[in-house]
N, C-alpha and C. Protein backbone atom coordinates (compact mmCIF):
# COMPACT_ATOMS: atom_id res chain seq x y z
N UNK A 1 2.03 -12.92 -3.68
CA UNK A 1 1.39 -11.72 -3.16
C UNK A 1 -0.13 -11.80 -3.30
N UNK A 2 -0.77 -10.90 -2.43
CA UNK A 2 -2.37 -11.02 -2.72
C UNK A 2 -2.42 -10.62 -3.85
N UNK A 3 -3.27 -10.58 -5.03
CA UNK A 3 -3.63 -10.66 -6.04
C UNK A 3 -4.48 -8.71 -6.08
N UNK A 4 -3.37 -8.46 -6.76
CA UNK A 4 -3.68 -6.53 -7.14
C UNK A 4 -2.92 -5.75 -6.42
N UNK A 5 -2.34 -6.41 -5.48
CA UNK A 5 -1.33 -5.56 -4.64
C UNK A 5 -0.38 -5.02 -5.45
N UNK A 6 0.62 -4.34 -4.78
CA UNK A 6 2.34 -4.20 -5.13
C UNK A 6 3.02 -4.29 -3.97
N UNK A 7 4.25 -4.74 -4.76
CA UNK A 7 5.28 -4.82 -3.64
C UNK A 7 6.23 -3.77 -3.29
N UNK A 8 6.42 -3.28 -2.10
CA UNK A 8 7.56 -1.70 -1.41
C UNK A 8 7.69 -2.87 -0.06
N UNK A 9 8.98 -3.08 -0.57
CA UNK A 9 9.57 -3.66 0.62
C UNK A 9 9.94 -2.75 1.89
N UNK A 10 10.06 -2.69 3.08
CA UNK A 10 10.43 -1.90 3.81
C UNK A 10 11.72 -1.33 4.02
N UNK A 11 12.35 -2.00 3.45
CA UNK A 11 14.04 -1.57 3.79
C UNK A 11 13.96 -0.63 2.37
N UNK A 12 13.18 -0.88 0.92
CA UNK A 12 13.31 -0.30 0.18
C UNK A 12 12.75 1.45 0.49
N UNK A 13 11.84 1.13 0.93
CA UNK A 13 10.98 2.75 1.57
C UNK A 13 11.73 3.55 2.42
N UNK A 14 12.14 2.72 2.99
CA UNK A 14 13.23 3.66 4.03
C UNK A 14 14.32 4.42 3.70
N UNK A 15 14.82 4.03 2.30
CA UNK A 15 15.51 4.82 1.50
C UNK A 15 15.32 5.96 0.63
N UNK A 16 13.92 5.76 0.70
CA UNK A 16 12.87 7.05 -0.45
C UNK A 16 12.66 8.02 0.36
N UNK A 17 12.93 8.83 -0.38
CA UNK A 17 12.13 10.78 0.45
C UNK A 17 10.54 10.92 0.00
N UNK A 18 9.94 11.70 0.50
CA UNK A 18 8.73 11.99 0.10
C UNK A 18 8.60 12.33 -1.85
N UNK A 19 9.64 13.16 -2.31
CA UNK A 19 9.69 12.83 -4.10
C UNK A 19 9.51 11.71 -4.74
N UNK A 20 10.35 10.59 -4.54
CA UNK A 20 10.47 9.14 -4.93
C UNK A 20 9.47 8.48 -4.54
N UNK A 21 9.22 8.56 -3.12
CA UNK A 21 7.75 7.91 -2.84
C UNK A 21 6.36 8.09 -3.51
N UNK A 22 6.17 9.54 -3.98
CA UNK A 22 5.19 9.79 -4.59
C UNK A 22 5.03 9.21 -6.09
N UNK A 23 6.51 9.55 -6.55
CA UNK A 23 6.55 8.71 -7.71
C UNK A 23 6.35 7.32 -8.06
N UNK A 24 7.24 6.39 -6.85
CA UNK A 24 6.34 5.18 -6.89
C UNK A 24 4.77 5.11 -6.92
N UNK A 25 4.34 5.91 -6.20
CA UNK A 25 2.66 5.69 -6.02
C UNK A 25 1.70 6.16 -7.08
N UNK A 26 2.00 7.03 -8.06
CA UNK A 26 2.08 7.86 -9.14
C UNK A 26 2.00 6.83 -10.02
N UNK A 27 3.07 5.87 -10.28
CA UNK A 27 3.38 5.15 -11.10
C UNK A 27 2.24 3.96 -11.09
N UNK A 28 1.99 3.36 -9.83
CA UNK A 28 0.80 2.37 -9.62
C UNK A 28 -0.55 2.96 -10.26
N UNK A 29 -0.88 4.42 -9.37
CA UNK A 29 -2.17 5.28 -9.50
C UNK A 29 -2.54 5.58 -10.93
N UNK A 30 -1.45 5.82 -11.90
CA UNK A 30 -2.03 6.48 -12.63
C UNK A 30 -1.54 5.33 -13.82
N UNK A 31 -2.07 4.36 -13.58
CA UNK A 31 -2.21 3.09 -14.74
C UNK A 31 -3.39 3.30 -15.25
N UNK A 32 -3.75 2.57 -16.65
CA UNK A 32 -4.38 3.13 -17.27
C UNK A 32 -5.77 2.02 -16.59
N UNK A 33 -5.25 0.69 -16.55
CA UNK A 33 -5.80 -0.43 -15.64
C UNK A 33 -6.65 -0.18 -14.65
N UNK A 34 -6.11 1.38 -13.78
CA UNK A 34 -7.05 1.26 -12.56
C UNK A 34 -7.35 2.43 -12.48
N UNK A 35 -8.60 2.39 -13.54
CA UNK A 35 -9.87 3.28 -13.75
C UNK A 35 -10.42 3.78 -12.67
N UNK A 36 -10.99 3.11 -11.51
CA UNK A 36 -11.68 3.45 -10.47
C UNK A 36 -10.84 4.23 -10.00
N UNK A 37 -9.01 3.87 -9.56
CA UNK A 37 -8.31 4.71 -8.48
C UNK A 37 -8.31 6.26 -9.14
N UNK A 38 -8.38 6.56 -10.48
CA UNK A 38 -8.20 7.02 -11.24
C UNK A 38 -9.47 7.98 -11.44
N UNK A 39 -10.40 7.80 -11.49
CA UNK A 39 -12.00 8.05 -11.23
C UNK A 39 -12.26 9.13 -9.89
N UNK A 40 -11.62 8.24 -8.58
CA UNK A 40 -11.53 8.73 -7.47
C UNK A 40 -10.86 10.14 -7.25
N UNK A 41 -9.67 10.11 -7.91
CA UNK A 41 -9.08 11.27 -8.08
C UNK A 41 -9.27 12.39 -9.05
N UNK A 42 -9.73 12.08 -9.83
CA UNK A 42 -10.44 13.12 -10.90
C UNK A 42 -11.55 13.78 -10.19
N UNK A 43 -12.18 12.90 -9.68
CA UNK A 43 -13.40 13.77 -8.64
C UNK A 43 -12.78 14.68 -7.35
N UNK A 44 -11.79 14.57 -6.88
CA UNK A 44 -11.25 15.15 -6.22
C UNK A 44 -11.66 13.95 -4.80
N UNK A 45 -11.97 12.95 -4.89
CA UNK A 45 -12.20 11.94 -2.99
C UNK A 45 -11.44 12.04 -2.76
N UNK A 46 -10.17 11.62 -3.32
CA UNK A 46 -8.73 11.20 -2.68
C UNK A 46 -8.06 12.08 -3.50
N UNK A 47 -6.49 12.41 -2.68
CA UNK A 47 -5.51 12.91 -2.90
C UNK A 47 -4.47 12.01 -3.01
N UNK A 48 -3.30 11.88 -3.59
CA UNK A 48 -1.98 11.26 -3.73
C UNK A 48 -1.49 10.81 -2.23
N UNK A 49 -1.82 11.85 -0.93
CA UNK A 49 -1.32 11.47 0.17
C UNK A 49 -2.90 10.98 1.18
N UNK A 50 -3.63 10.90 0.44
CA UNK A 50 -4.89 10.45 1.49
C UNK A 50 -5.51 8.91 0.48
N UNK A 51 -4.73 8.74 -0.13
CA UNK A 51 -5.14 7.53 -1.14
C UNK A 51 -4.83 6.29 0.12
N UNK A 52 -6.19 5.28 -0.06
CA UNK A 52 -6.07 3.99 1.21
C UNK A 52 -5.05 3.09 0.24
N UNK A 53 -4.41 2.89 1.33
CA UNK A 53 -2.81 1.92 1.46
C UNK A 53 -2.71 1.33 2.81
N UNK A 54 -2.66 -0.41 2.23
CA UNK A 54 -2.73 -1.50 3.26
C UNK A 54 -1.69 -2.43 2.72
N UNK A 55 -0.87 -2.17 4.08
CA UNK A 55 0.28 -2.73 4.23
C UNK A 55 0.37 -4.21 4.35
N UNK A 56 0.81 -5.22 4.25
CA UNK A 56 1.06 -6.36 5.01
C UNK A 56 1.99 -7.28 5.15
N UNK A 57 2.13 -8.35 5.33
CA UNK A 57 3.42 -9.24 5.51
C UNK A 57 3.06 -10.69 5.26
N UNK A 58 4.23 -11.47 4.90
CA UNK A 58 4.07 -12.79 4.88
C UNK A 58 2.93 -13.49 6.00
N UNK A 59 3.34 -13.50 6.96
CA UNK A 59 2.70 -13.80 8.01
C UNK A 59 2.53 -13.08 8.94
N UNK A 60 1.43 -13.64 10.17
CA UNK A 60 1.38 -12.43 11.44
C UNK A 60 2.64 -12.14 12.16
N UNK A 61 3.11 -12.96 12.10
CA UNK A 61 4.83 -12.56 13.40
C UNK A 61 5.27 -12.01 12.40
N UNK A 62 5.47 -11.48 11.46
CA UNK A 62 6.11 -10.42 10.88
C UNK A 62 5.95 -9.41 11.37
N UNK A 63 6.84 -8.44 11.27
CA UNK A 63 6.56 -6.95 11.80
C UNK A 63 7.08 -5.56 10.77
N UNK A 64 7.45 -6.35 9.31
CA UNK A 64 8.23 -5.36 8.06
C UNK A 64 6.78 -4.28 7.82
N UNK A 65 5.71 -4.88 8.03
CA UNK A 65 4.34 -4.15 7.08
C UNK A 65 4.13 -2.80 8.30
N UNK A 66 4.10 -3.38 9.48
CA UNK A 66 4.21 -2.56 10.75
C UNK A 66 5.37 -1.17 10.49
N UNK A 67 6.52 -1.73 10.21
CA UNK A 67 7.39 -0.44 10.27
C UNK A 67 6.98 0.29 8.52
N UNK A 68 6.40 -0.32 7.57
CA UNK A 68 6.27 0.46 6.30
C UNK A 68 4.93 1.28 6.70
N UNK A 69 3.99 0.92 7.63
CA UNK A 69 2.90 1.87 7.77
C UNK A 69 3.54 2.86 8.59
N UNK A 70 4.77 2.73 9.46
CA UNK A 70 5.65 4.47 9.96
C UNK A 70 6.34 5.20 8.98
N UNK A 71 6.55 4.35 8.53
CA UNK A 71 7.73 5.20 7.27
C UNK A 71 6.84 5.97 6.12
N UNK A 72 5.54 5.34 5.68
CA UNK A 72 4.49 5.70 5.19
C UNK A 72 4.17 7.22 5.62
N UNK A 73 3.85 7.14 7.14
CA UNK A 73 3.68 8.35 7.61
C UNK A 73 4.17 9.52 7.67
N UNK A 74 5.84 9.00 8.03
CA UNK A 74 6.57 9.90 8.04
C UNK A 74 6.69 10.88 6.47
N UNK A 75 6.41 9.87 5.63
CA UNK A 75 6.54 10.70 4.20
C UNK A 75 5.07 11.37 3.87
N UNK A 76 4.39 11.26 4.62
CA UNK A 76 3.41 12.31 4.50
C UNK A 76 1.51 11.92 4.42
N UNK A 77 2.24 9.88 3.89
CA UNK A 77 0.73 9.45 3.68
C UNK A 77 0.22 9.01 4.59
N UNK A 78 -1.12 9.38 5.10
CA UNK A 78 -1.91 9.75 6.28
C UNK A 78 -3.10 8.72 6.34
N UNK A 79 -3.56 7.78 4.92
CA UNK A 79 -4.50 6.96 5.01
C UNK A 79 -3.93 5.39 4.77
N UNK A 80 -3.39 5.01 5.88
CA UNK A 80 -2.39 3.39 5.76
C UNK A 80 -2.34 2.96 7.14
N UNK A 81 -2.82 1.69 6.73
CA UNK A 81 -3.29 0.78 7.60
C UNK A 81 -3.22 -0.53 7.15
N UNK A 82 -2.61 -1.55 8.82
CA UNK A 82 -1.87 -2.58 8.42
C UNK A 82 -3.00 -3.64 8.32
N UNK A 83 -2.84 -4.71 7.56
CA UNK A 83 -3.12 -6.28 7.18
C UNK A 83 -2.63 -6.62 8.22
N UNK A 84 -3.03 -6.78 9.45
CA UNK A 84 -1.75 -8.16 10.55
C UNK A 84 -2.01 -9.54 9.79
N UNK A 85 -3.01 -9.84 9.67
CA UNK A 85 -2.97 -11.67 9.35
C UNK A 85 -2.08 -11.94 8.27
N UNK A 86 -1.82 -11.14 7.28
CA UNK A 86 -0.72 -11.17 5.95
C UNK A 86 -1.11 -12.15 4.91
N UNK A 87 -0.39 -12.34 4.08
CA UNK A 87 -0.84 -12.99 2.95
C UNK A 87 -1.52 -14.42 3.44
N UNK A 88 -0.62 -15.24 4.77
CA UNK A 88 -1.37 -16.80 4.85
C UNK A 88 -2.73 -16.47 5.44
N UNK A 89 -3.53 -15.54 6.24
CA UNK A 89 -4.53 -15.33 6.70
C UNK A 89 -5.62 -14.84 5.54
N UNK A 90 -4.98 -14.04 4.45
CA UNK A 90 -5.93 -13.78 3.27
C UNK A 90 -6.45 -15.15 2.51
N UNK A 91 -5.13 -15.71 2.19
CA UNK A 91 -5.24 -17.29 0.82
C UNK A 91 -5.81 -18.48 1.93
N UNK A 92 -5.92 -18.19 3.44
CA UNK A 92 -6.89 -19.20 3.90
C UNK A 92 -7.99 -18.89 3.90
N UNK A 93 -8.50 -17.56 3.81
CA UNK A 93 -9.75 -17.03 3.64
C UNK A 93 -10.36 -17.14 2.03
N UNK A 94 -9.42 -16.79 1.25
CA UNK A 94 -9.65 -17.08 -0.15
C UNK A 94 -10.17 -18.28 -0.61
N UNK A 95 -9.09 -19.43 0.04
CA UNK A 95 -9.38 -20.61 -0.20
C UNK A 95 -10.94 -21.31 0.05
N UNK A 96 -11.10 -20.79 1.36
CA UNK A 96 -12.36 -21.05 2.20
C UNK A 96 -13.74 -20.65 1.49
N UNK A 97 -13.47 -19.41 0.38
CA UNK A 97 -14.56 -19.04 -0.07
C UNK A 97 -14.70 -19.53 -1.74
């Protein structure tokens, strides 16, 4: 995986209601680790459902990251947006730099 991400598989999301979902995200957000996301929300920038979430996939012909940014929506979160190039387009860019 890219390095800081998490993993919500799509078939797994599709099974979550907007409760469970939040809780997954809850669970990431409110680590003690990620001060800044944490920072952000104490100030009031972001909300639980306006928090940026970027989806992606193994590769570009994938299309799992595509249907988790609908299912995303449908549960209410409004700031998600996909990675197309996916992890091999990041670690060739990584590599490169």
């Amino acid at each position: 995986h890219i390095p800081h991400s998490y993993n919500l598989p799509v078939l797994v999301a599709k099974k979550m209601n907007e409760n469970s979902l939040d809780n997954f995200m809850n669970k990431i957000i409110y680590n003690p680790s990620n001060k800044k996301l944490l920072n952000l929300l104490e100030k009031n920038k972001v909300t639980l459902k306006t928090f940026p979430i970027i989806t992606y996939c193994y590769k570009p012909t994938c299309d799992a990251s595509e249907k988790l940014v609908n299912q995303l929506h449908k549960l209410g979160y409004i700031n998600v947006k996909e990675y197309p190039g996916g992890e091999t387009e990041w670690f060739d860019i990584y590599k490169n730099n």
